[in-house]
C-alpha atoms as a PDB file:
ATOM      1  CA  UNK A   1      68.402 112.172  83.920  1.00  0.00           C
ATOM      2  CA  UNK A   2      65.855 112.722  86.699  1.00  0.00           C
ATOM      3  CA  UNK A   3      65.185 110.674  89.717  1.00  0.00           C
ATOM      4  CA  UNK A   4      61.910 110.781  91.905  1.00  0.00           C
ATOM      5  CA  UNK A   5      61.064 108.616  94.431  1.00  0.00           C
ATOM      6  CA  UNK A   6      57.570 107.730  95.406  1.00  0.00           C
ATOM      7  CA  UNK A   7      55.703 106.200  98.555  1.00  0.00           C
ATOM      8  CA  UNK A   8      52.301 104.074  99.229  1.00  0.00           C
ATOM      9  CA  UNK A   9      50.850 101.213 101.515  1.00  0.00           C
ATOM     10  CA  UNK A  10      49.837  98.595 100.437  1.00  0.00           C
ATOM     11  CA  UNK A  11      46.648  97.372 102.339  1.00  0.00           C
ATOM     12  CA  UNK A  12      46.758  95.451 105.553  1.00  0.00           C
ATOM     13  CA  UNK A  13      46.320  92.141 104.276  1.00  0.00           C
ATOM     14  CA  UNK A  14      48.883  89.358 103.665  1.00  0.00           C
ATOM     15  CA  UNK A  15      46.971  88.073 100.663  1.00  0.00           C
ATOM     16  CA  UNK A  16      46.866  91.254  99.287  1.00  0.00           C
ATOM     17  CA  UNK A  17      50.816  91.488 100.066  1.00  0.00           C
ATOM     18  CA  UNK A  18      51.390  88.515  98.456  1.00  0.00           C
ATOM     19  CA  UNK A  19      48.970  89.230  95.028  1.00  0.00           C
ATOM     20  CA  UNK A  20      50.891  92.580  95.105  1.00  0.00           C
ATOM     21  CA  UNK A  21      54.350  90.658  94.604  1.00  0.00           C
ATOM     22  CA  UNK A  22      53.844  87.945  92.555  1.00  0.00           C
ATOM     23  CA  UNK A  23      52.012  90.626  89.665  1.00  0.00           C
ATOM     24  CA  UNK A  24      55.246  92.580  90.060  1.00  0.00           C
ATOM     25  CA  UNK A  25      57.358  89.321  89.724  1.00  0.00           C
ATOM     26  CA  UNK A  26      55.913  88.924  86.109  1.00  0.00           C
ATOM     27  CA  UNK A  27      54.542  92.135  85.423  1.00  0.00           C
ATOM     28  CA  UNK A  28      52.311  92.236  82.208  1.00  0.00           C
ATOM     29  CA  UNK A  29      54.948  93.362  79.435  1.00  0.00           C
ATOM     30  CA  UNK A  30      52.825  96.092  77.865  1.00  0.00           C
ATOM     31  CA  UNK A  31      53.110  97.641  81.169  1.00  0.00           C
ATOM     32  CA  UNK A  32      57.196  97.446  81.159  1.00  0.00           C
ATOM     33  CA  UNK A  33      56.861  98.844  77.593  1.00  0.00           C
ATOM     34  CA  UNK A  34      54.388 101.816  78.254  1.00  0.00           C
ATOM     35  CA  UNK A  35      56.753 102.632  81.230  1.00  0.00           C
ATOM     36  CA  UNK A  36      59.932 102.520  78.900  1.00  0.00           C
ATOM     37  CA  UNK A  37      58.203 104.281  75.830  1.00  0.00           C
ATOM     38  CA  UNK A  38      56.686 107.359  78.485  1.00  0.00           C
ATOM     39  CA  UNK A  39      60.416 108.387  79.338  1.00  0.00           C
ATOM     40  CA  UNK A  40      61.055 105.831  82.675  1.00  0.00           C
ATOM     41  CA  UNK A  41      64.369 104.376  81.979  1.00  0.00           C
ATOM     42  CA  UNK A  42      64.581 102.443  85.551  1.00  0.00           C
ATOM     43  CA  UNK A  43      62.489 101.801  87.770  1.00  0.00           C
ATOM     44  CA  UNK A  44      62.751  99.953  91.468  1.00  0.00           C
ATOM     45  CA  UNK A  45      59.986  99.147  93.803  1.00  0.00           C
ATOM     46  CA  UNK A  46      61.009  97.756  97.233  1.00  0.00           C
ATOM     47  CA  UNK A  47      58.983  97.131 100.273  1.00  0.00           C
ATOM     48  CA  UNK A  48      58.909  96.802 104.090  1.00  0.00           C
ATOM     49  CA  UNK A  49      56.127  95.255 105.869  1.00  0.00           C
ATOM     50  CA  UNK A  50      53.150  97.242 104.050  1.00  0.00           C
ATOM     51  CA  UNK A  51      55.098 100.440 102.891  1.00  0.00           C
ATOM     52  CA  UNK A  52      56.271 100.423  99.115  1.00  0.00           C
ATOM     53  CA  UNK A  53      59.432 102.755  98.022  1.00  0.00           C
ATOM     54  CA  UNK A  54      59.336 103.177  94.118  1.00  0.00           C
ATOM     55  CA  UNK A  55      62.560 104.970  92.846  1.00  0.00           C
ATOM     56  CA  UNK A  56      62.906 106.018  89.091  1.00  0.00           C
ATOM     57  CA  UNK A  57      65.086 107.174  86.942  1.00  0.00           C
ATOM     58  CA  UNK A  58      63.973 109.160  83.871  1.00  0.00           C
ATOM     59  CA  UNK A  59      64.620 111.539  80.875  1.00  0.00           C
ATOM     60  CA  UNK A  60      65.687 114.713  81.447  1.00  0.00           C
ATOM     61  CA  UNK A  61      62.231 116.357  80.009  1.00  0.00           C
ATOM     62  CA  UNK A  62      59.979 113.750  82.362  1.00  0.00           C
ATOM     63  CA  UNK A  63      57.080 115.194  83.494  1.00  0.00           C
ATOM     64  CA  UNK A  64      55.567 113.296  86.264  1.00  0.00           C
ATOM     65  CA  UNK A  65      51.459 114.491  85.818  1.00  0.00           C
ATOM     66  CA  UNK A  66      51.982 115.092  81.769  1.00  0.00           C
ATOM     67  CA  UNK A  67      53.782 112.031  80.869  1.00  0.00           C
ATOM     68  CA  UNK A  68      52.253 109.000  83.719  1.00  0.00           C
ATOM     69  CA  UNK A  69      49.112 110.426  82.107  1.00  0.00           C
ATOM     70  CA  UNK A  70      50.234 109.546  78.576  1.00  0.00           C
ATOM     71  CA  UNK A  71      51.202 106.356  80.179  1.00  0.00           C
ATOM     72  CA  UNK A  72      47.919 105.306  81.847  1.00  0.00           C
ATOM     73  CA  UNK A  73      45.960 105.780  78.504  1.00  0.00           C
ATOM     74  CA  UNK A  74      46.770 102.787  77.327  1.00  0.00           C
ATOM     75  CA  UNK A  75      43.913 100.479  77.725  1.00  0.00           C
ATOM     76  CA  UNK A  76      45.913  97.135  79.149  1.00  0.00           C
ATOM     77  CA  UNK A  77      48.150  99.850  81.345  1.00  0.00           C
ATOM     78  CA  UNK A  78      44.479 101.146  83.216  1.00  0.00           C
ATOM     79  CA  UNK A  79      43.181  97.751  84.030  1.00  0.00           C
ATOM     80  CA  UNK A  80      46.671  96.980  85.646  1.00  0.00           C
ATOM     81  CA  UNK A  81      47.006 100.105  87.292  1.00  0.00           C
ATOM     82  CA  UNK A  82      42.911  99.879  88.724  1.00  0.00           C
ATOM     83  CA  UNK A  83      43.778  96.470  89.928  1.00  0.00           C
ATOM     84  CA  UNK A  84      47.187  97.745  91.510  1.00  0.00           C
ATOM     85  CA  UNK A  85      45.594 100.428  93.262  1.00  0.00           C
ATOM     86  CA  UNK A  86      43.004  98.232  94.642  1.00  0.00           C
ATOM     87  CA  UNK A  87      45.757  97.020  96.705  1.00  0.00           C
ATOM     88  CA  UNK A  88      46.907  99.860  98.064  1.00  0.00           C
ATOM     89  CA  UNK A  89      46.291 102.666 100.112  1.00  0.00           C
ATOM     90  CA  UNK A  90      47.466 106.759 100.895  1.00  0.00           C
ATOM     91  CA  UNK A  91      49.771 106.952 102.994  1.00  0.00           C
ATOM     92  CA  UNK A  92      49.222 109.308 105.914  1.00  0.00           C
ATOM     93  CA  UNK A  93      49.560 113.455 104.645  1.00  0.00           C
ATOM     94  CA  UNK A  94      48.848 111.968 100.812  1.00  0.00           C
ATOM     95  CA  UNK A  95      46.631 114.198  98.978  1.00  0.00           C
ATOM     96  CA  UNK A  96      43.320 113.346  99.041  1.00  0.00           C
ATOM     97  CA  UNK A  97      43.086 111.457  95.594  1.00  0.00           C
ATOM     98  CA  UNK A  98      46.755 110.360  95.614  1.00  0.00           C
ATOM     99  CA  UNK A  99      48.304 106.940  95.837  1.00  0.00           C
ATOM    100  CA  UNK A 100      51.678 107.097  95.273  1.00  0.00           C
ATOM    101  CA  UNK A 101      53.132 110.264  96.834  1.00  0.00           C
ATOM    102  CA  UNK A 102      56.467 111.777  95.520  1.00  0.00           C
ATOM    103  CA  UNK A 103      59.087 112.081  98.397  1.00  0.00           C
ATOM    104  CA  UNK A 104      61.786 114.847  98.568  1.00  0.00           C
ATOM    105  CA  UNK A 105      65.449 114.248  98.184  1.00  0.00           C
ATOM    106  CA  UNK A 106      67.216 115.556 101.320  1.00  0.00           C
ATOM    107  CA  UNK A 107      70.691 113.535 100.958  1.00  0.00           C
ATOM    108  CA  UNK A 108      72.575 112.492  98.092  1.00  0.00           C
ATOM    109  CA  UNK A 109      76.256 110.627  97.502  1.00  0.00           C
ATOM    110  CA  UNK A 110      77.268 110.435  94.275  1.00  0.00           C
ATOM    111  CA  UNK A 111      80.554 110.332  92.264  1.00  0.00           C
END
């Protein structure tokens, strides 16, 4: 298993805020099934005021840029991810065509 967690904003808009949860509180199941099938086995988005905190947990061959890119070809997955991102912006430091940057671990517990 791998973990990665991943950061973003979403805009500055309370609308947009709200839009943003109610997709994710019935996401579109081909979504949840192209996220299973490309190796995610859990994923966990929470938020604070605009910031979003996306932890995963995946196979142990997951390949963040080869496998979210198998992922996003399917054709119901793009037009949910286009409208997603519409909602979002970088966060400060992001790359500049990034989203969703991938934070380092510095500090685990585990037993």
């Amino acid at each position: 298993m791998k973990r990665y967690a991943m950061t973003v904003l979403l805009r500055d808009d309370p609308e947009i805020i709200r839009r943003y949860e109610a997709y994710h509180a019935n996401p579109w199941p081909e979504v949840n099934e192209a996220l299973l099938n490309c190796g995610i086995q859990k994923m966990f988005i929470y938020r604070f005021e605009r910031t979003l905190f996306m932890f995963m947990e995946t196979v142990d061959d997951f390949d963040v840029e080869r496998d979210f890119a198998r992922y996003a070809e399917d054709p119901v997955v793009k037009r949910w991810d286009e409208m997603m991102a519409s909602f979002q912006e970088p966060v400060a430091g992001a790359p500049e065509t990034a989203k969703w940057v991938e934070m380092k671990e510095i500090y685990a517990l585990e037993q």
